[in-house]
Protein backbone atom coordinates (compact mmCIF):
# COMPACT_ATOMS: atom_id res chain seq x y z
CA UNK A 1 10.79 223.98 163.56
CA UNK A 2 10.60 223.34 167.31
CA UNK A 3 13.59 224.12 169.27
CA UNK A 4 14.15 221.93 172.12
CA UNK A 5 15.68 223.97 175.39
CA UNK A 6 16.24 220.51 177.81
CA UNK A 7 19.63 220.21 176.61
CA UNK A 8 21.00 223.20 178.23
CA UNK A 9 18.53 223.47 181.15
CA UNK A 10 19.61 219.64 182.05
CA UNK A 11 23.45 220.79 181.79
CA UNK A 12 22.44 223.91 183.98
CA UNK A 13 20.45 221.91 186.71
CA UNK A 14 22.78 219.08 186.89
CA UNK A 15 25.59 221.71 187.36
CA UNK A 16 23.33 223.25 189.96
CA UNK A 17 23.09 219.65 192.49
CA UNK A 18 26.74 219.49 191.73
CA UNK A 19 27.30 222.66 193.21
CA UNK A 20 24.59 222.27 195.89
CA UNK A 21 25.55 218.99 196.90
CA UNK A 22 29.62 219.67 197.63
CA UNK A 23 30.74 220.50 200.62
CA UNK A 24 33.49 222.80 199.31
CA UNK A 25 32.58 225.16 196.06
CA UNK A 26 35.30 224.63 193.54
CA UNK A 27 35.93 227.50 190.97
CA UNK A 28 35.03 224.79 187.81
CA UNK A 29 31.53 224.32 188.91
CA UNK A 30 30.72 227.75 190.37
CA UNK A 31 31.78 228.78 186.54
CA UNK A 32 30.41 226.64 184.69
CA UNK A 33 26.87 227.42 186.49
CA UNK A 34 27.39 231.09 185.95
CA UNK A 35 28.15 230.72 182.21
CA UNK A 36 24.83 228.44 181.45
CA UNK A 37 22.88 230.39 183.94
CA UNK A 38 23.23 233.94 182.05
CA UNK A 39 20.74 232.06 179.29
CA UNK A 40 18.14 231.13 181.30
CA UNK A 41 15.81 233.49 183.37
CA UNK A 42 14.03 230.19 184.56
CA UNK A 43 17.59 229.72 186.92
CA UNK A 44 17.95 233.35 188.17
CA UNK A 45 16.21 232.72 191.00
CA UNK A 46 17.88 230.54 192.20
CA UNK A 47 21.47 231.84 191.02
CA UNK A 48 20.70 234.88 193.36
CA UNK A 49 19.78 232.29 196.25
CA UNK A 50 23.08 230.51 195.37
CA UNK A 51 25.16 233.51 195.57
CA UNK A 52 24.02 234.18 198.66
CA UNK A 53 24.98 231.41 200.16
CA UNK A 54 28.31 231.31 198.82
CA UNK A 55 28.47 234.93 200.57
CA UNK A 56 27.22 233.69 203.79
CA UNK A 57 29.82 230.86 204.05
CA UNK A 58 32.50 233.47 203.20
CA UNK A 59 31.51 235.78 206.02
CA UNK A 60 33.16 236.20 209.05
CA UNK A 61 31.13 238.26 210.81
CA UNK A 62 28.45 236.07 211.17
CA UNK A 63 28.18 233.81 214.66
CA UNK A 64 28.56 230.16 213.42
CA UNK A 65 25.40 229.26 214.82
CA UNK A 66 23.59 231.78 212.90
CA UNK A 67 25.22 230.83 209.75
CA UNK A 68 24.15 227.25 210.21
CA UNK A 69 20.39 228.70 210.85
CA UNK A 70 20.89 230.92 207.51
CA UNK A 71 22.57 228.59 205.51
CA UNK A 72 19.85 225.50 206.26
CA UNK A 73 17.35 228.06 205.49
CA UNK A 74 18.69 228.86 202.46
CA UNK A 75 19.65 225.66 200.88
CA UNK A 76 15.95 224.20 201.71
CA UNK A 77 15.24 227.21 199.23
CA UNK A 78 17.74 226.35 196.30
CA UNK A 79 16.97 222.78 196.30
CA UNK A 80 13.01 223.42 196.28
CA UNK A 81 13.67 225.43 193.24
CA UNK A 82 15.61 223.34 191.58
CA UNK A 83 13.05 220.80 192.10
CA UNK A 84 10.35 222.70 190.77
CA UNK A 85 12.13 223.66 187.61
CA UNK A 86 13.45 219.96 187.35
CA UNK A 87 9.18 219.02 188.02
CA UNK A 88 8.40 221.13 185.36
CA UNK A 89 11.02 220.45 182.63
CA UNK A 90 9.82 216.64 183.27
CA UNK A 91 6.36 217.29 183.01
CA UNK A 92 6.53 219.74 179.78
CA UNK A 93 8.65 215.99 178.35
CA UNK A 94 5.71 214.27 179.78
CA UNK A 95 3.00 216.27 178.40
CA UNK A 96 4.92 216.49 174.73
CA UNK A 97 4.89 212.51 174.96
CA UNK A 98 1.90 212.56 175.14
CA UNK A 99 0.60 213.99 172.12
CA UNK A 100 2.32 211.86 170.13
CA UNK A 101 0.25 209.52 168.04
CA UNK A 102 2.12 206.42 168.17
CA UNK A 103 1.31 203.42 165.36
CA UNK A 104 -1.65 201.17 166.81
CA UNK A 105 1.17 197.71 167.51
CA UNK A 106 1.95 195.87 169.74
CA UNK A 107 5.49 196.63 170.15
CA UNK A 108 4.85 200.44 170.13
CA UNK A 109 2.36 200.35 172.66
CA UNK A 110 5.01 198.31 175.07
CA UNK A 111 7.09 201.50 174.31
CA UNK A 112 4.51 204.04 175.15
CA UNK A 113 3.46 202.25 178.91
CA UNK A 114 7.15 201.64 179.17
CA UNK A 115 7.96 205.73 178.92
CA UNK A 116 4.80 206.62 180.66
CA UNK A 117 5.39 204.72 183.64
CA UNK A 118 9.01 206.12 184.03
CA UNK A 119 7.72 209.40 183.50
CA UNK A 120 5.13 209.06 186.22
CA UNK A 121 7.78 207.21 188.33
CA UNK A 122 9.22 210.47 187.79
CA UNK A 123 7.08 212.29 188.92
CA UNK A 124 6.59 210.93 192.23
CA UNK A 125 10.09 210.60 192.77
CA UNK A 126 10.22 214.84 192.94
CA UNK A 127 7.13 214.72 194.55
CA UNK A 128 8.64 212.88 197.57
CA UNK A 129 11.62 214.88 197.45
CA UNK A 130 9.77 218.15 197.90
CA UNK A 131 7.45 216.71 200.87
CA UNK A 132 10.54 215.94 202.38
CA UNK A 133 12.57 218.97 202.10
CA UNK A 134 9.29 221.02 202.82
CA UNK A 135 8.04 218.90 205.95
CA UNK A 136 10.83 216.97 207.64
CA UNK A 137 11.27 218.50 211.00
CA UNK A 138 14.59 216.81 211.30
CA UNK A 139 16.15 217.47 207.80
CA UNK A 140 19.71 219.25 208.25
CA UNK A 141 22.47 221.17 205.48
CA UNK A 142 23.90 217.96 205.58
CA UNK A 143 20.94 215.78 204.49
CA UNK A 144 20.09 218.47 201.60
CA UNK A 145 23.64 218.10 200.81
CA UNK A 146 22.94 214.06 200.24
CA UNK A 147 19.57 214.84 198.52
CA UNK A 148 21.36 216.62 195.73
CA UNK A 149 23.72 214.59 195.00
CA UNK A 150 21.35 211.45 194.94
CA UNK A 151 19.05 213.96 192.77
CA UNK A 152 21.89 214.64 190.45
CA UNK A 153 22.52 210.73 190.54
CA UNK A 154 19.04 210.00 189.68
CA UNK A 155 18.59 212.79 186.93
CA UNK A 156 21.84 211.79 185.40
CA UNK A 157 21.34 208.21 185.24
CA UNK A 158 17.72 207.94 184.43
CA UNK A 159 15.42 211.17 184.33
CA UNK A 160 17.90 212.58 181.48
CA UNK A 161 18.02 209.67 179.46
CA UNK A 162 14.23 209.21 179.68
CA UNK A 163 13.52 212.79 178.60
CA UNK A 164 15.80 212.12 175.92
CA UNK A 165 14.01 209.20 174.62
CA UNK A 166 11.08 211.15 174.75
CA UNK A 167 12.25 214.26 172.83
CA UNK A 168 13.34 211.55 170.13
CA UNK A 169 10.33 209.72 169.86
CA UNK A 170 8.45 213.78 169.27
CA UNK A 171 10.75 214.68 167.54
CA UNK A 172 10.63 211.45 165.36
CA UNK A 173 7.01 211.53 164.27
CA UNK A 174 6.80 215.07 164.16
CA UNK A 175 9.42 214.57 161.36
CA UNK A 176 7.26 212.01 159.87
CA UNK A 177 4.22 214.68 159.99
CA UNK A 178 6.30 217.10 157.95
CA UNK A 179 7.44 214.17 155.49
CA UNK A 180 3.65 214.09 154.60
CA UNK A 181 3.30 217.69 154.07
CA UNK A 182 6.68 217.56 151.96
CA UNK A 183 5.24 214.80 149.44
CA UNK A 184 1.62 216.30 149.16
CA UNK A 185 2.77 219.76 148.00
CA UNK A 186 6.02 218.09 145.82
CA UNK A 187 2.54 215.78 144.18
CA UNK A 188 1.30 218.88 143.56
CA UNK A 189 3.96 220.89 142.13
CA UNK A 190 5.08 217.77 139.70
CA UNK A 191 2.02 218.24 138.29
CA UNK A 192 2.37 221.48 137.71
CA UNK A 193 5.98 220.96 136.10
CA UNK A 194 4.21 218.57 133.74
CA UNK A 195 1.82 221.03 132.26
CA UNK A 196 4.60 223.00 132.13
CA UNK A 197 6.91 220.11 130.00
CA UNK A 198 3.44 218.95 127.67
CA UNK A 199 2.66 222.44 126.43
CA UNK A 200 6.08 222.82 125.99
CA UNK A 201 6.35 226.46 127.60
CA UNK A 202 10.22 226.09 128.05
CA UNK A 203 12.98 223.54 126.91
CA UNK A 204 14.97 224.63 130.23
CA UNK A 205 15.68 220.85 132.19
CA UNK A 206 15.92 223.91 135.05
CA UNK A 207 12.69 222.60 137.00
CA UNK A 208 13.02 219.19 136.38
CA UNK A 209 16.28 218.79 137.79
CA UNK A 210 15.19 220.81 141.09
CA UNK A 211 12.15 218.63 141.02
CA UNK A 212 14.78 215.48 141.01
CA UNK A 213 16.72 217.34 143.72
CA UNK A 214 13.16 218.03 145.80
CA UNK A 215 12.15 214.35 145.38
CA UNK A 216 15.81 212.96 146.00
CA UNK A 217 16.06 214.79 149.53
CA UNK A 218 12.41 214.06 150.24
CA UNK A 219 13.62 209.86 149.92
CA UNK A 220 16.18 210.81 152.01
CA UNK A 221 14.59 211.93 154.67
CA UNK A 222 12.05 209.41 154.64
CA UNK A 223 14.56 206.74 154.83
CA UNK A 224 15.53 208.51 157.42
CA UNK A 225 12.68 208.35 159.88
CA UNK A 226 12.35 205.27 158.99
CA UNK A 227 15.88 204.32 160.25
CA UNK A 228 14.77 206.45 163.64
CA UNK A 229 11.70 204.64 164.15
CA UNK A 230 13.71 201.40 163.48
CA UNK A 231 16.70 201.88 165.70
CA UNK A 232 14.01 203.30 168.87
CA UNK A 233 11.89 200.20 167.98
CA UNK A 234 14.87 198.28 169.42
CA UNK A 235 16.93 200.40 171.66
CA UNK A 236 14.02 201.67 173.83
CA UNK A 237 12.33 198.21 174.46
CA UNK A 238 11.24 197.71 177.38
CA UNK A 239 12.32 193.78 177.71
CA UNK A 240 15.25 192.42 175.97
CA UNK A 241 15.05 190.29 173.24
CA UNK A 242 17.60 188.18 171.00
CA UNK A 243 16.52 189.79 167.88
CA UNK A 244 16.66 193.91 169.86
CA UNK A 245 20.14 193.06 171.31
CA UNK A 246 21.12 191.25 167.91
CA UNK A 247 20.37 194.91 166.32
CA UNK A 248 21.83 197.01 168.70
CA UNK A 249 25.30 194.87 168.68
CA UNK A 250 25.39 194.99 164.82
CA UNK A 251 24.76 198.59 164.95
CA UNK A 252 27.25 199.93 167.79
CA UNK A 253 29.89 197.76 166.08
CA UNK A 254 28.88 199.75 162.82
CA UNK A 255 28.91 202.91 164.14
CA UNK A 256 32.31 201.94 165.97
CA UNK A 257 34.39 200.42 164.01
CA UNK A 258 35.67 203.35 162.13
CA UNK A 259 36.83 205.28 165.72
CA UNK A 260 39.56 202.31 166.97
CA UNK A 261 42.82 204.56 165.27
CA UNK A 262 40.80 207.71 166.01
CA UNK A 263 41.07 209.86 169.67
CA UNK A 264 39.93 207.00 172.99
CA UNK A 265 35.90 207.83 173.71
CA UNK A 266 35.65 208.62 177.18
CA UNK A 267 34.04 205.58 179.35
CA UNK A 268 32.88 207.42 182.11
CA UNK A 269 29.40 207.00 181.13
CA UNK A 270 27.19 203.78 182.97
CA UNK A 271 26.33 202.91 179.45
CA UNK A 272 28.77 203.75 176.59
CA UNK A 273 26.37 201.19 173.88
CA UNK A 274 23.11 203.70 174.67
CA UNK A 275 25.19 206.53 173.93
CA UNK A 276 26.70 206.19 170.57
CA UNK A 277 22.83 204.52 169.84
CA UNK A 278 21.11 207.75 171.27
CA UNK A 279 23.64 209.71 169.22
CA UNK A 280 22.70 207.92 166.05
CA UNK A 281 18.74 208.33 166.41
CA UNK A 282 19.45 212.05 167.26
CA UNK A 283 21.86 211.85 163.95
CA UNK A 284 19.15 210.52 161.97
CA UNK A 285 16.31 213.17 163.39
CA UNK A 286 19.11 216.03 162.60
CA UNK A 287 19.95 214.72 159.20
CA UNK A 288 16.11 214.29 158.20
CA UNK A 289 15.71 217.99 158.95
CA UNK A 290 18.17 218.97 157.20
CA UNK A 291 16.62 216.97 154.43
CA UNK A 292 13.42 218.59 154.89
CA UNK A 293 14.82 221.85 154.44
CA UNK A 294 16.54 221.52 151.24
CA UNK A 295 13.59 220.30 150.33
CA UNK A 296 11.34 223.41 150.56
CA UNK A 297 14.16 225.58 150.03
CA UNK A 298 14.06 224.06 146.15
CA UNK A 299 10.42 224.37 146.46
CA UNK A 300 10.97 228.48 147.30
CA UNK A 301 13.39 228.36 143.84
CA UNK A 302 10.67 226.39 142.14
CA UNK A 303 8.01 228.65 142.82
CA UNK A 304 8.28 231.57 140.84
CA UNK A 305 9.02 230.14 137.99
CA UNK A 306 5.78 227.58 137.85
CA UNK A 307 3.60 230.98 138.88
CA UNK A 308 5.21 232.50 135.54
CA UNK A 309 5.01 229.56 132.58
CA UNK A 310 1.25 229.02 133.95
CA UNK A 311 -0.29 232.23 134.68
């Protein structure tokens, strides 16, 4: 199974514009990029870069002028980094996206251009970022300062949440690939259970009950996908309809209604509704894998004992 690494790098480089884009570097983002940053030799680059310029603004040895030459210098450096490794976590998204092969509709296909052209918007927005930090004779620490935090802004706020959609949709129909693997070999080992039942070479219910248990979890995580293709049908629309916010308001009240005695949500976030939505298609991907995996584990406990009633 495919592990996806954007979660952490996207906590790491957000953490990393936070930090680049104060003025002052508190002691809660400093740690908090050291901690993610010992798990990723994509950042140590630029967590040696970083540390340097926290030394440099400690010094005081070094002529103020001087450190303003040194530290401009080397905050140009950290934020092209980061922009490269932010380039290429958005174009490995991209390039998964792509090989998707979404169903030939009409309503898909909106989805497709509608995450393609945000990717590629994307992708020009870092490109103009790095001509500018690269050739603007006039840029200063201070503008860099402004560029990461609008960076940050912008990743936060869309880039993220676009990459996340992405990862869904791959991770939705990869599912669905596995689902037809899954039922092709559980065809073929049912019909190797009933040769096993006709000529009556045990009276064990053994295998047919882990056949029931194979073919149970196999339904399960069909239904499923087909609840993740459903709910990103809707929720990742490009236009608003009344029939995709009529499903997306019966379905955040559903998945709400049980949390009003339980501990407040936070409501810091632009858009609270996407949230608990995105949480539920991720939910649904998680719980179809798990799914999937019971399934073949029974098919591993299966195994043997078909090989032995039919050699």
């Amino acid at each position: 199974m495919r592990k996806y690494s954007h979660l952490f790098f996207t906590s790491s480089i957000s953490t990393l514009l936070i930090v680049c884009g104060v003025v002052g570097y508190g002691f809660t983002a400093s740690s908090a990029y050291a901690q993610t940053s010992q798990n990723s030799s994509q950042l140590a680059e630029i967590k040696d870069q970083i540390h340097q310029l926290f030394e440099l603004q400690d010094s005081i040895t070094i002529p103020q002028q001087e450190k303003d030459i040194q530290e401009l210098k080397l905050r140009r450096t950290i934020l092209t980094l980061i922009v490269a490794e932010t380039q290429k976590q958005t174009n490995t998204a991209y390039d998964e996206f792509k090989n998707v092969q979404l169903p030939n509709s009409d309503d898909w296909k909106q989805i497709d251009t509608s995450i393609r052209t945000s990717f590629e918007a994307a992708q020009k927005y870092y490109t103009d970022v790095e001509n500018r930090i690269s050739n603007d004779p006039n840029i200063t620490s201070s503008l860099l300062k402004n560029i990461a935090r609008d960076m940050e802004e912008k990743k936060t706020q869309e880039i993220d949440p676009l990459i996340k959609k992405s990862h869904a949709i791959v991770a939705t129909f990869n599912i669905t690939d596995m689902l037809k693997v899954g039922e092709d070999r559980l065809a073929k080992i049912t019909l190797d259970v009933d040769k096993i039942y006709a000529q009556k070479l045990t009276r064990s219910n053994t295998l047919k009950q882990l056949l029931e248990k194979a073919a149970t979890a196999l339904t399960q995580a069909r239904e499923l996908n087909n609840s993740s293709k459903e709910t990103i049908l809707y929720a990742y629309a490009p236009s608003e309809t009344g029939s995709s916010t009529e499903f997306i308001d019966t379905l955040y009240k559903k998945l709400t209604q049980n949390r009003a005695t339980s501990t407040p949500q936070s409501t810091s976030s632009p858009d609270p509704i996407a949230d608990v939505i995105q949480s539920y298609i991720q939910k649904t991907i998680t719980d179809s894998i798990s799914n999937i995996k019971s399934v073949y584990d029974t098919f591993i406990k299966m195994s043997s004992n078909v090989k032995n009633y039919l050699k």
